[in-house]
C-alpha atoms as a PDB file:
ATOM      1  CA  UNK A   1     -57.615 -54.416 -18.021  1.00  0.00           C
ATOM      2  CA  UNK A   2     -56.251 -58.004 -18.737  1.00  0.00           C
ATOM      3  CA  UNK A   3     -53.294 -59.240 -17.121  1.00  0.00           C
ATOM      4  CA  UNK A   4     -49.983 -59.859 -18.262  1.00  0.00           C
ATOM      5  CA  UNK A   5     -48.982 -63.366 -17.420  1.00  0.00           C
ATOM      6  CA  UNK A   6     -46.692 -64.600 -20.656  1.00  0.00           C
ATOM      7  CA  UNK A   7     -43.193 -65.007 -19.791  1.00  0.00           C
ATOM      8  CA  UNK A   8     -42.292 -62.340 -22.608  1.00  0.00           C
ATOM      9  CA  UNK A   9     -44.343 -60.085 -21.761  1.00  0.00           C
ATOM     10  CA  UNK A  10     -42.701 -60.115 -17.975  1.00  0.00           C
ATOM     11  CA  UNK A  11     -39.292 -60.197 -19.691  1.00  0.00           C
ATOM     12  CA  UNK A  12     -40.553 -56.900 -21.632  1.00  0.00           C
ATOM     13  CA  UNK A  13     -41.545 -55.383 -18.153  1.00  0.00           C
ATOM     14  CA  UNK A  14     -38.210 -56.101 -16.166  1.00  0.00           C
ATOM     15  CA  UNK A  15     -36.609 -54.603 -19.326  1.00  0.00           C
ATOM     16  CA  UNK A  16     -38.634 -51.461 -19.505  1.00  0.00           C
ATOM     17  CA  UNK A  17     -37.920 -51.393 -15.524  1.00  0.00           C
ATOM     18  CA  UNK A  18     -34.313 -51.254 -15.841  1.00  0.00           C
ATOM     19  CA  UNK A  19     -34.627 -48.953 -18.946  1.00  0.00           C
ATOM     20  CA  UNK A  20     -36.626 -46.415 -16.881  1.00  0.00           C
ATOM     21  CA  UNK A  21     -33.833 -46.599 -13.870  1.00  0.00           C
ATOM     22  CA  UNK A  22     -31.098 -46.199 -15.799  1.00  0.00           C
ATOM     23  CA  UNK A  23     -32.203 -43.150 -17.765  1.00  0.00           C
ATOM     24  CA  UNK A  24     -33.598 -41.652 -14.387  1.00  0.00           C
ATOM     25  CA  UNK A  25     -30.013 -42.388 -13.007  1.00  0.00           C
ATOM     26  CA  UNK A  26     -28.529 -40.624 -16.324  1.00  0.00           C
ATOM     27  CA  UNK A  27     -30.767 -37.788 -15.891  1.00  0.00           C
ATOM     28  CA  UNK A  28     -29.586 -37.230 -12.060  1.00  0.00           C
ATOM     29  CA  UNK A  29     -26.217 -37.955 -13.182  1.00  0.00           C
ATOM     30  CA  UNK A  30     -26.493 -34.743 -15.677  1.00  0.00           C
ATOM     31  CA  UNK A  31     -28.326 -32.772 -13.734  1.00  0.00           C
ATOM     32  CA  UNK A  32     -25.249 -32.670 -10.683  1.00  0.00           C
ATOM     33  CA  UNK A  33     -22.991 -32.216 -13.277  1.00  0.00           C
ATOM     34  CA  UNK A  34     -21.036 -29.065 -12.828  1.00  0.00           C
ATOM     35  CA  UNK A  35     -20.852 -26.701 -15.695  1.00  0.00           C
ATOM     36  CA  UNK A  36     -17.657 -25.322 -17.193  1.00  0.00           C
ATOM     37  CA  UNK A  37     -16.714 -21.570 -15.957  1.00  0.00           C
ATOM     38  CA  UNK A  38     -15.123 -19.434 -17.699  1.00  0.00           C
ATOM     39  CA  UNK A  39     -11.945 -18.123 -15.712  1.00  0.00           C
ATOM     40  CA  UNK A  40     -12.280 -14.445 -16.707  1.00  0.00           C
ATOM     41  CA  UNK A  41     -15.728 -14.910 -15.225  1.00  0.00           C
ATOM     42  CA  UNK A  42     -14.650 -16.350 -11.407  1.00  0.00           C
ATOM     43  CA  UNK A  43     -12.004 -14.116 -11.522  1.00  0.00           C
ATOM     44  CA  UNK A  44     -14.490 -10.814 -12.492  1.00  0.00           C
ATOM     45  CA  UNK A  45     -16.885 -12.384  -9.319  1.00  0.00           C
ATOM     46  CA  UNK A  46     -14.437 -12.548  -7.248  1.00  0.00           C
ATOM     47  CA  UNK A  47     -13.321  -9.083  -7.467  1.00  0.00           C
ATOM     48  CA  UNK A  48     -16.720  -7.998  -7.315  1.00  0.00           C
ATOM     49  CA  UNK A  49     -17.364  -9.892  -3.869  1.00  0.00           C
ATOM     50  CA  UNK A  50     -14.009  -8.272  -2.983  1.00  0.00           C
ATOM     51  CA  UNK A  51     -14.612  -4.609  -2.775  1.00  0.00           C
ATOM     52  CA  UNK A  52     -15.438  -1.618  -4.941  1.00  0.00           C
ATOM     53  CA  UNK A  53     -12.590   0.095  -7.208  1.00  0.00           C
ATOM     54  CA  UNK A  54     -12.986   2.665  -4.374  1.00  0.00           C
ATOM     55  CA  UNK A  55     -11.969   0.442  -1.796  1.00  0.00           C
ATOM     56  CA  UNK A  56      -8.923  -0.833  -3.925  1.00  0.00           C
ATOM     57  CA  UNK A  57      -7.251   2.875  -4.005  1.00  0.00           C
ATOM     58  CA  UNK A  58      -7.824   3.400  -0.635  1.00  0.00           C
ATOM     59  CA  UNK A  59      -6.349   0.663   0.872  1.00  0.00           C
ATOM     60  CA  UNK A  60      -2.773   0.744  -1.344  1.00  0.00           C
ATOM     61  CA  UNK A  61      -0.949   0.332   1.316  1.00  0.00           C
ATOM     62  CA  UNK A  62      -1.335  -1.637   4.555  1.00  0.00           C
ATOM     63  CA  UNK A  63      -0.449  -3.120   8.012  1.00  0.00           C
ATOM     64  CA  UNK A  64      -1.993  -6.061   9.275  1.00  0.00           C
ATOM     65  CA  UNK A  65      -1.232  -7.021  12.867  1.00  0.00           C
ATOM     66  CA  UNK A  66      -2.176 -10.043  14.982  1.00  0.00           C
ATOM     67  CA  UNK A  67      -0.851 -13.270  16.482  1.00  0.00           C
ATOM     68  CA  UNK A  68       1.241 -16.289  14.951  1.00  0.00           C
ATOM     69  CA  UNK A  69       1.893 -19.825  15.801  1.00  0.00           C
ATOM     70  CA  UNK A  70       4.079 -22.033  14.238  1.00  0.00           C
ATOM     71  CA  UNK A  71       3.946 -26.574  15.220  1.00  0.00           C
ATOM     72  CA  UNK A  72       6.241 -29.002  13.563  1.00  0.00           C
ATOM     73  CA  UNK A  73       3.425 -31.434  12.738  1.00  0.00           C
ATOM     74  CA  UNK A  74       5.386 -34.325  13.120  1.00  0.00           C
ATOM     75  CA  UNK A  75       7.224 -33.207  16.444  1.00  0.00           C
ATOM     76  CA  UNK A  76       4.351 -32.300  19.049  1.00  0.00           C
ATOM     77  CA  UNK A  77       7.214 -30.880  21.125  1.00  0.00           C
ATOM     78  CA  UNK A  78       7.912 -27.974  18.758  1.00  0.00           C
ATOM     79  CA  UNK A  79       5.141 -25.420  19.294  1.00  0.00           C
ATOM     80  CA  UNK A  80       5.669 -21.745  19.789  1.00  0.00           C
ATOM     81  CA  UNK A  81       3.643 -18.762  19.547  1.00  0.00           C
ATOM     82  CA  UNK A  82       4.400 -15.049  19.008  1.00  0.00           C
ATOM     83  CA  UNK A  83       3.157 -11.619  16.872  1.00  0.00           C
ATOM     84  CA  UNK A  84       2.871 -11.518  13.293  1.00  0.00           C
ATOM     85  CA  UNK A  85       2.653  -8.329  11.181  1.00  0.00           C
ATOM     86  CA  UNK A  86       2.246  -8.432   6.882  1.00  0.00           C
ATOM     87  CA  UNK A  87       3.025  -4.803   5.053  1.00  0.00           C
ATOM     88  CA  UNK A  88       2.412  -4.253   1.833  1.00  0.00           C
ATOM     89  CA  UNK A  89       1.796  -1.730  -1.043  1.00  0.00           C
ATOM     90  CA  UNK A  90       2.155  -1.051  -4.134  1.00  0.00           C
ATOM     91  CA  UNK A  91       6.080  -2.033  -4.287  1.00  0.00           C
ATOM     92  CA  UNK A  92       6.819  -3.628  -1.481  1.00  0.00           C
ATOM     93  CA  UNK A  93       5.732  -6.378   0.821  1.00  0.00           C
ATOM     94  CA  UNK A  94       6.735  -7.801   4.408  1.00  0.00           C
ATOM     95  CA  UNK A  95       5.974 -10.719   6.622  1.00  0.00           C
ATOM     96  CA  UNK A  96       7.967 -10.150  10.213  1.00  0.00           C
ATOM     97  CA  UNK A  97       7.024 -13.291  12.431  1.00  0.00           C
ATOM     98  CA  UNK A  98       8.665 -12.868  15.970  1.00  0.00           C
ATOM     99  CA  UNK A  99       8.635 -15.872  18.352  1.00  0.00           C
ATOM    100  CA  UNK A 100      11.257 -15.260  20.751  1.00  0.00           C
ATOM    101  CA  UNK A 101      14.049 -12.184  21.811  1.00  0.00           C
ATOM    102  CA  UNK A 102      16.352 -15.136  22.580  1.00  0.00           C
ATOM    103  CA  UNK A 103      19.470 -15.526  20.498  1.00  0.00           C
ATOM    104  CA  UNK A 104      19.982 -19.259  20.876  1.00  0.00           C
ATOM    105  CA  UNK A 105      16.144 -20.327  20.557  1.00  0.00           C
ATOM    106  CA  UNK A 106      15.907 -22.418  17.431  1.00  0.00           C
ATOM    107  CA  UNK A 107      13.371 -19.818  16.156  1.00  0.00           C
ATOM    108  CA  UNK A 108      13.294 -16.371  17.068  1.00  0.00           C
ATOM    109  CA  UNK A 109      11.758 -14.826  14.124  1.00  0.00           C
ATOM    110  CA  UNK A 110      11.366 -14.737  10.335  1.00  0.00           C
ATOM    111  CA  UNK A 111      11.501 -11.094   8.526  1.00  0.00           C
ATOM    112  CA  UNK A 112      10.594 -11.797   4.430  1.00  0.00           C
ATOM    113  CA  UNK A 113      10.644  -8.393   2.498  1.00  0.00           C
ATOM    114  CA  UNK A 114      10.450  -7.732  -0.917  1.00  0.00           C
ATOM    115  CA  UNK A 115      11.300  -4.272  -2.524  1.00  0.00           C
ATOM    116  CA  UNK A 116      10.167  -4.299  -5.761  1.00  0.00           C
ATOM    117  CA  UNK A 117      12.968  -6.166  -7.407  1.00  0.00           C
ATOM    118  CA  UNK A 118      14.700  -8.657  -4.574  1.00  0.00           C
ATOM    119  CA  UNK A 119      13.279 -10.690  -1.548  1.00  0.00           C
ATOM    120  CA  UNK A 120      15.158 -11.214   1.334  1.00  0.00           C
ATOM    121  CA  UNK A 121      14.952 -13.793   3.856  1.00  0.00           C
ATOM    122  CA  UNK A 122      17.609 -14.172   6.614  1.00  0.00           C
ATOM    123  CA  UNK A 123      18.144 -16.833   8.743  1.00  0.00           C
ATOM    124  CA  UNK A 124      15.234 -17.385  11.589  1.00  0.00           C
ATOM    125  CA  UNK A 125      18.198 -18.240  13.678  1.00  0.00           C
ATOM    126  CA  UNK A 126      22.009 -18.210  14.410  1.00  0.00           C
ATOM    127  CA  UNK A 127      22.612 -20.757  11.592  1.00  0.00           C
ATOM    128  CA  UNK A 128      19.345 -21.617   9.776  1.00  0.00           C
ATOM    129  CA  UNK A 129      16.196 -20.145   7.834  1.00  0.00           C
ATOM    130  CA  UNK A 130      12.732 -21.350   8.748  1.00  0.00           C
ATOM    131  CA  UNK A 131      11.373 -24.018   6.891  1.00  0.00           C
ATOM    132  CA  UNK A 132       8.861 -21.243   5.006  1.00  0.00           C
ATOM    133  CA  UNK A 133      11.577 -18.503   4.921  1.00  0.00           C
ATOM    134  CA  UNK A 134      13.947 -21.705   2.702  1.00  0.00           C
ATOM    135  CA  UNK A 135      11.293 -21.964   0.222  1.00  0.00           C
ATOM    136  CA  UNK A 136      10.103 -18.358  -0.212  1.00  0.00           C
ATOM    137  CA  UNK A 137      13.999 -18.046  -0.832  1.00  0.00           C
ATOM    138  CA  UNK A 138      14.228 -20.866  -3.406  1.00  0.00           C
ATOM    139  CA  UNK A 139      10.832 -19.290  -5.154  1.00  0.00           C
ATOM    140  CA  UNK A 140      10.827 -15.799  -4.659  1.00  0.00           C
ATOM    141  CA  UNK A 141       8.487 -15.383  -7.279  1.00  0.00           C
ATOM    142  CA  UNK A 142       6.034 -16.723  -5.035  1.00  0.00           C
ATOM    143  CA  UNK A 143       6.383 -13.124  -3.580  1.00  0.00           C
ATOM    144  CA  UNK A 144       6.953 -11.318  -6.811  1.00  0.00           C
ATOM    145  CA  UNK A 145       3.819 -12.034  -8.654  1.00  0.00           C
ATOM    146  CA  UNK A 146       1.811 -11.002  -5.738  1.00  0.00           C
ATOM    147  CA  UNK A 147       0.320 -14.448  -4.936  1.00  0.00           C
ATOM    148  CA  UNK A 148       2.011 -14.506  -1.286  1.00  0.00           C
ATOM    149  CA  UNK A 149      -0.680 -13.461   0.880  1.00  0.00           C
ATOM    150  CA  UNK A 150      -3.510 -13.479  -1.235  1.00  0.00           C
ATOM    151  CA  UNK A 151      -5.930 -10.436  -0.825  1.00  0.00           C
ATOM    152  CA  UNK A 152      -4.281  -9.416   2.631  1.00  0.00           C
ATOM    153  CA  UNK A 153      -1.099  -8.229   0.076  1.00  0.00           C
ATOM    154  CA  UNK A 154      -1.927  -4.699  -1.568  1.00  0.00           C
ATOM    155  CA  UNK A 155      -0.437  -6.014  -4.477  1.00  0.00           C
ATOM    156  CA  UNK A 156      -2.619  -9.632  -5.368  1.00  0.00           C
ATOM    157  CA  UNK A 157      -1.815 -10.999  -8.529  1.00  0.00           C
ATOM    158  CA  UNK A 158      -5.357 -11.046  -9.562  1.00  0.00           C
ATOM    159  CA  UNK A 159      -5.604  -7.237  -9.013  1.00  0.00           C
ATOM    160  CA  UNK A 160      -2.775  -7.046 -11.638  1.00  0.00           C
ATOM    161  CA  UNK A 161      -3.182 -10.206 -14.058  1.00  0.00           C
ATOM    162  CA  UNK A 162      -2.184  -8.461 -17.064  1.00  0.00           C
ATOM    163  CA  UNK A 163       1.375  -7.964 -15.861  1.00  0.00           C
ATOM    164  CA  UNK A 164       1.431 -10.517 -12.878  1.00  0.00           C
ATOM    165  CA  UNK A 165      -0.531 -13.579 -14.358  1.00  0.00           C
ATOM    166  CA  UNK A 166       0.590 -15.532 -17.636  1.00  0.00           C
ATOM    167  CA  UNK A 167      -2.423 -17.820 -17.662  1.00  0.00           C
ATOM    168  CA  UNK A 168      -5.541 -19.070 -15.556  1.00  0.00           C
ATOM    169  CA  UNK A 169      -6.973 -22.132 -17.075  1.00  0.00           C
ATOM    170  CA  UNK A 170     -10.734 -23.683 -15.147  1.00  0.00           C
ATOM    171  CA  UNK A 171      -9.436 -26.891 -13.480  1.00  0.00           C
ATOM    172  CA  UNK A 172     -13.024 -27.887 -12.684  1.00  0.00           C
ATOM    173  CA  UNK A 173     -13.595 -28.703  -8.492  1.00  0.00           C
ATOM    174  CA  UNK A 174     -12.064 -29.877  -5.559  1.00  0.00           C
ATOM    175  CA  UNK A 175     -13.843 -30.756  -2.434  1.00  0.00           C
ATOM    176  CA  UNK A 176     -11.960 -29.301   0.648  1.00  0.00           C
ATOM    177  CA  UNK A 177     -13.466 -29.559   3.698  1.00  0.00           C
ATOM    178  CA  UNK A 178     -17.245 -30.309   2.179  1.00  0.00           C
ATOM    179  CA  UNK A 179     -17.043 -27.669  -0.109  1.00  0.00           C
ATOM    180  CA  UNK A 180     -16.634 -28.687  -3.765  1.00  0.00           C
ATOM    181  CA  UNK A 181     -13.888 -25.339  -4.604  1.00  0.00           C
ATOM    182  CA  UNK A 182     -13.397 -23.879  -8.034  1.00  0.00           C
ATOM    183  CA  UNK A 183     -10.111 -24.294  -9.323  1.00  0.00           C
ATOM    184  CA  UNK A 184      -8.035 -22.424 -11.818  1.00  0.00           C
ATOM    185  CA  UNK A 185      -4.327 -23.090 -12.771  1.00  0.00           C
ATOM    186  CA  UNK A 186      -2.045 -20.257 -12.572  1.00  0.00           C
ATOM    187  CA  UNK A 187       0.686 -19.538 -14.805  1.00  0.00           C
ATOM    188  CA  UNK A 188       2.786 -16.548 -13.594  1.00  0.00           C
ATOM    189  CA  UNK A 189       4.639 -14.167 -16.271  1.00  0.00           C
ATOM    190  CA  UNK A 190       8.179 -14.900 -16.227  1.00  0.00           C
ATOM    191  CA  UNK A 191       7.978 -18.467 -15.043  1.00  0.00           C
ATOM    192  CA  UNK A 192       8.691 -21.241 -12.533  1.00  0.00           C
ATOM    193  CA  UNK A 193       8.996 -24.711 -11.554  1.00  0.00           C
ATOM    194  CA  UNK A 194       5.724 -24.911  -9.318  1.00  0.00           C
ATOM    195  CA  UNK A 195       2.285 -26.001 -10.064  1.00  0.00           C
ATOM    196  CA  UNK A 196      -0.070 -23.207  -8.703  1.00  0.00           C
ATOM    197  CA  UNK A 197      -3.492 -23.507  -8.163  1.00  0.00           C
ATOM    198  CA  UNK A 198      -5.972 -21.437  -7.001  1.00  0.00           C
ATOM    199  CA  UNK A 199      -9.246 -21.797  -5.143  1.00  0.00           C
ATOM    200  CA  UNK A 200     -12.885 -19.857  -4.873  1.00  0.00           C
ATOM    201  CA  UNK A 201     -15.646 -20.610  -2.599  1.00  0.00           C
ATOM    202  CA  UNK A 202     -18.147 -21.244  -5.252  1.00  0.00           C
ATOM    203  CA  UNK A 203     -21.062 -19.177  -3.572  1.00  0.00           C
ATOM    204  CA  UNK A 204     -19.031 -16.053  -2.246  1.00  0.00           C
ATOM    205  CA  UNK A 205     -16.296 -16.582  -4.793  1.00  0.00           C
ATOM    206  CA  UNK A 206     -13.912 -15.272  -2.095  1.00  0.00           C
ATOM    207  CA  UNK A 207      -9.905 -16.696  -2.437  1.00  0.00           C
ATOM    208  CA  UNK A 208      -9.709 -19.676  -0.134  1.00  0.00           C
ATOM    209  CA  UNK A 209      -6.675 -21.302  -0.836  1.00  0.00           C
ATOM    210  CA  UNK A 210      -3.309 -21.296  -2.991  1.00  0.00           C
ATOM    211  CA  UNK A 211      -1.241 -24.405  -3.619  1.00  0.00           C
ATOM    212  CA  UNK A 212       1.971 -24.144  -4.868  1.00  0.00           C
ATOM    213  CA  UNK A 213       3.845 -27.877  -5.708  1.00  0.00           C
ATOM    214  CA  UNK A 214       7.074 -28.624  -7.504  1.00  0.00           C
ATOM    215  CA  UNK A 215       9.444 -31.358  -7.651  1.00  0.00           C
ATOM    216  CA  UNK A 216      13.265 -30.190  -7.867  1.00  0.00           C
ATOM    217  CA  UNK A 217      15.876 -32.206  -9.243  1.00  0.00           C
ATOM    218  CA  UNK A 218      18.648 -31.539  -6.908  1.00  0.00           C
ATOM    219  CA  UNK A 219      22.115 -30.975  -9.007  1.00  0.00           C
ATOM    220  CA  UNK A 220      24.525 -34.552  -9.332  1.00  0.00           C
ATOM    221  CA  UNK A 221      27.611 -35.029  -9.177  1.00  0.00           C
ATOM    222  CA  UNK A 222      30.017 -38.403 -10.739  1.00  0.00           C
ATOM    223  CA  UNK A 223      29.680 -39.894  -7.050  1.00  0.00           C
ATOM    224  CA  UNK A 224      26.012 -39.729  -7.062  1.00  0.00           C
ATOM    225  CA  UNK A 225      25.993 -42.806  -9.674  1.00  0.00           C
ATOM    226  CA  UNK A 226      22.191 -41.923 -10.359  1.00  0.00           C
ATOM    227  CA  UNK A 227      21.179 -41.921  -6.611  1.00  0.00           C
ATOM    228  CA  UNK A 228      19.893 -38.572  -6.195  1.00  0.00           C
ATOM    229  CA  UNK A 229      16.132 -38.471  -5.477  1.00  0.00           C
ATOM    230  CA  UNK A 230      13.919 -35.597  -6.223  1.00  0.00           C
ATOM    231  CA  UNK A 231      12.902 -33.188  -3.496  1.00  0.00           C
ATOM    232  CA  UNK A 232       8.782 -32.833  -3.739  1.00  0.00           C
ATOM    233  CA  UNK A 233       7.131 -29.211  -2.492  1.00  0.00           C
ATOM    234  CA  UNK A 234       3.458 -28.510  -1.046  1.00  0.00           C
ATOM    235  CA  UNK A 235       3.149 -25.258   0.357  1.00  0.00           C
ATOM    236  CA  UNK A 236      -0.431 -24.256   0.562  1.00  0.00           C
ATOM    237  CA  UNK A 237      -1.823 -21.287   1.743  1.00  0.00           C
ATOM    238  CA  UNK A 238      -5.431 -21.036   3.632  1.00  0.00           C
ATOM    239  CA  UNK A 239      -7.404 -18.202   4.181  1.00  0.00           C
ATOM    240  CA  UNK A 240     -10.535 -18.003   6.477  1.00  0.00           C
ATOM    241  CA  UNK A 241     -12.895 -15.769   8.221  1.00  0.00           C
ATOM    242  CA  UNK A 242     -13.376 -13.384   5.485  1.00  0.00           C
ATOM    243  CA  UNK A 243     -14.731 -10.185   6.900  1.00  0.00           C
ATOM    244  CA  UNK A 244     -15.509  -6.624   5.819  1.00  0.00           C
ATOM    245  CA  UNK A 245     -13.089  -4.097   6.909  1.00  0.00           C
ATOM    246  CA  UNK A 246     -12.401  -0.648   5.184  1.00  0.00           C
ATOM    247  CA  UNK A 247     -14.781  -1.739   2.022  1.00  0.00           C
ATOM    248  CA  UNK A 248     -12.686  -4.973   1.510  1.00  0.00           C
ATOM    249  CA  UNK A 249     -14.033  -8.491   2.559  1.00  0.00           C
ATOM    250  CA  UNK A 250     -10.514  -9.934   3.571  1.00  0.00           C
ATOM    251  CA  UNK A 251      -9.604 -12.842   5.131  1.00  0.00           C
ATOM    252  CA  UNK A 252      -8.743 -12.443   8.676  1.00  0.00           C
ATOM    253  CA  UNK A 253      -6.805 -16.075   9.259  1.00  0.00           C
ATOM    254  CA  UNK A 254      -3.817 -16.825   7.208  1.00  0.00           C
ATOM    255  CA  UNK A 255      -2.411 -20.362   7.546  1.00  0.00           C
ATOM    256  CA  UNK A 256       0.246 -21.839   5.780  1.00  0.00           C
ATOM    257  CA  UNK A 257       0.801 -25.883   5.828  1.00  0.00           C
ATOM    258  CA  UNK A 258       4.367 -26.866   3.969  1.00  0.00           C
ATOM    259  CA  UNK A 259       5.542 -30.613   3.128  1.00  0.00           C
ATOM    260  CA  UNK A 260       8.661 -31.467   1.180  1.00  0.00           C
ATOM    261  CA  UNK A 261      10.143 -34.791   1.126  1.00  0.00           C
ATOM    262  CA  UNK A 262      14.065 -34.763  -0.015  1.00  0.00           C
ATOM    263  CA  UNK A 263      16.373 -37.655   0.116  1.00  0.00           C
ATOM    264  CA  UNK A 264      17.817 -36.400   3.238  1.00  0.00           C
ATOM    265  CA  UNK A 265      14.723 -35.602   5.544  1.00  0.00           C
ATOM    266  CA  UNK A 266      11.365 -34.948   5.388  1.00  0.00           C
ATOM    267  CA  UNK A 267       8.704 -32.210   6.975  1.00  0.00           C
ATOM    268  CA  UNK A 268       5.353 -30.885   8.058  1.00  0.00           C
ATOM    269  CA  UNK A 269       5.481 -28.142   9.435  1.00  0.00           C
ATOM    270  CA  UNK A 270       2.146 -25.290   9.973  1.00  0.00           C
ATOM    271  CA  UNK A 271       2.135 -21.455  10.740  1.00  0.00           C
ATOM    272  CA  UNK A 272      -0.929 -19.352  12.032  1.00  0.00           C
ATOM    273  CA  UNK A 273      -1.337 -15.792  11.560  1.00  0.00           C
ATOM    274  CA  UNK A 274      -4.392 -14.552  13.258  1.00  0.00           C
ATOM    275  CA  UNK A 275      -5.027 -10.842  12.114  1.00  0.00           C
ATOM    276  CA  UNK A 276      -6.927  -8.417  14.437  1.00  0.00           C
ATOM    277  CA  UNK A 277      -5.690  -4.734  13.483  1.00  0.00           C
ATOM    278  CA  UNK A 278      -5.831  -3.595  10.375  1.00  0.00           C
ATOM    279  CA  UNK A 279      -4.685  -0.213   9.018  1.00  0.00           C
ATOM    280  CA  UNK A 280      -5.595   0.878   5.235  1.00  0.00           C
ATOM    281  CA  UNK A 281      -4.541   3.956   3.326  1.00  0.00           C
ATOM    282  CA  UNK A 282      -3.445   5.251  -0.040  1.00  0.00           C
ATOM    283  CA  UNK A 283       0.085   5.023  -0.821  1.00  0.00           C
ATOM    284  CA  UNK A 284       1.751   8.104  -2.044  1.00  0.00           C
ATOM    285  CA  UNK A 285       1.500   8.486  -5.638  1.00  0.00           C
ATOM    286  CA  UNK A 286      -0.676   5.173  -5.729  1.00  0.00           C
END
């Protein structure tokens, strides 16, 4: 075979060299492309890996029970831990947090019910809500469209998307914690000022996470003289340690992580609810 010594016929070879990597690079490139999904399809897997239509009625009402913590993530001296208990079915929901009996701790307890048509959060102490209980007051339809909770609530939005869920729209993937998470956009019916997104492990298409973020314009006034800032919301739910119980595979950790940032203060603050008794049954006339 004769050799190639002319200086164009090595220019040729680096050429076809670099040819040959990039297309090799453009074809590994493709290949770990990921493909578009179609929502109704993550959201039909995901209620698949979630239980049987079976399991749905006969868990239409329920009463989780476990243990809560709450830390201000910026104040490693505020750290408190207590019971936490979640009710739901097919009108109403709960979430009763209880950290202390005494009436002047800072935070004794937070009790957030809905009853079909208002949510009510009093104050978690003698002049205050909790930092969660203050936004789930300023969006209670968080709560109403069933998203609170995910599939611990009897009534998750995605078990009712017809009447709960405006719009889902494939966002593509978001790497959390290694895992590369299919995200859709949620539009709830009747509106609101938050972003929502929510996440599927793309194997097990269980719910992992919810993230809910708005920015509020705050009302002026004449003296304001275009000072006021906007106040910025991230509340994000987690769920973890998905589990079969009673036909459902639920999630048996429920952590919340909230930020905002106003012109006034800021926060970071994290609760913890740890479930480990769980009681399912049909509600009446469900």
């Amino acid at each position: 075979m004769p050799v190639l010594h002319s200086k164009s016929n090595r220019t040729l070879l680096i050429l076809f060299g670099i040819a040959s990597f990039l297309l090799a690079a453009s074809w590994d490139i493709v290949g770990q492309q990921k493909v578009k999904l179609d929502p109704e399809d993550v959201v039909a897997k995901h209620l698949k890996a979630l239980g049987t239509s079976e399991s749905f009625a006969a868990a239409t009402e329920r009463r989780l029970e476990g243990k809560s913590n709450f830390r201000d993530i910026r104040n490693s001296m505020i750290n408190v831990s207590g019971s936490a208990e979640m009710t739901s079915d097919t009108t109403n929901f709960g979430m009763f947090l209880v950290f202390s009996t005494n009436p002047t701790d800072f935070y004794r307890q937070d009790k957030i019910e809905y009853n079909g048509k208002k949510v009510s959060v009093p104050f978690a102490s003698t002049t205050s809500r909790s930092p969660m209980g203050q936004f789930l007051y300023e969006f209670p339809e968080v709560i109403k469209s069933g998203l609170f909770g995910g599939t611990l609530n009897a009534e998750w939005a995605i078990l009712d998307r017809k009447n709960k869920i405006k719009k889902l729209d494939f966002q593509g993937f978001e790497k959390v914690d290694g895992i590369d998470l299919i995200v859709l956009r949620c539009t709830i019916s009747g509106g609101t000022n938050l972003r929502i997104k929510l996440y599927f492990h793309p194997e097990t298409y269980a719910h992992v996470q919810t993230i809910y973020a708005g920015e509020i314009q705050p009302p002026t006034t004449l003296s304001d003289e275009g000072r006021v800032s906007s106040i910025r919301h991230v509340f994000i739910e987690h769920f973890a340690g998905h589990t079969p119980i009673s036909g459902l595979v639920i999630p048996i950790t429920h952590r919340i992580n909230y930020t905002f940032e106003s012109p006034l203060r800021n926060g970071q603050y994290e609760w913890t609810m740890n479930f480990s008794r769980f009681e399912f049954k049909k509600a009446p006339g469900a």
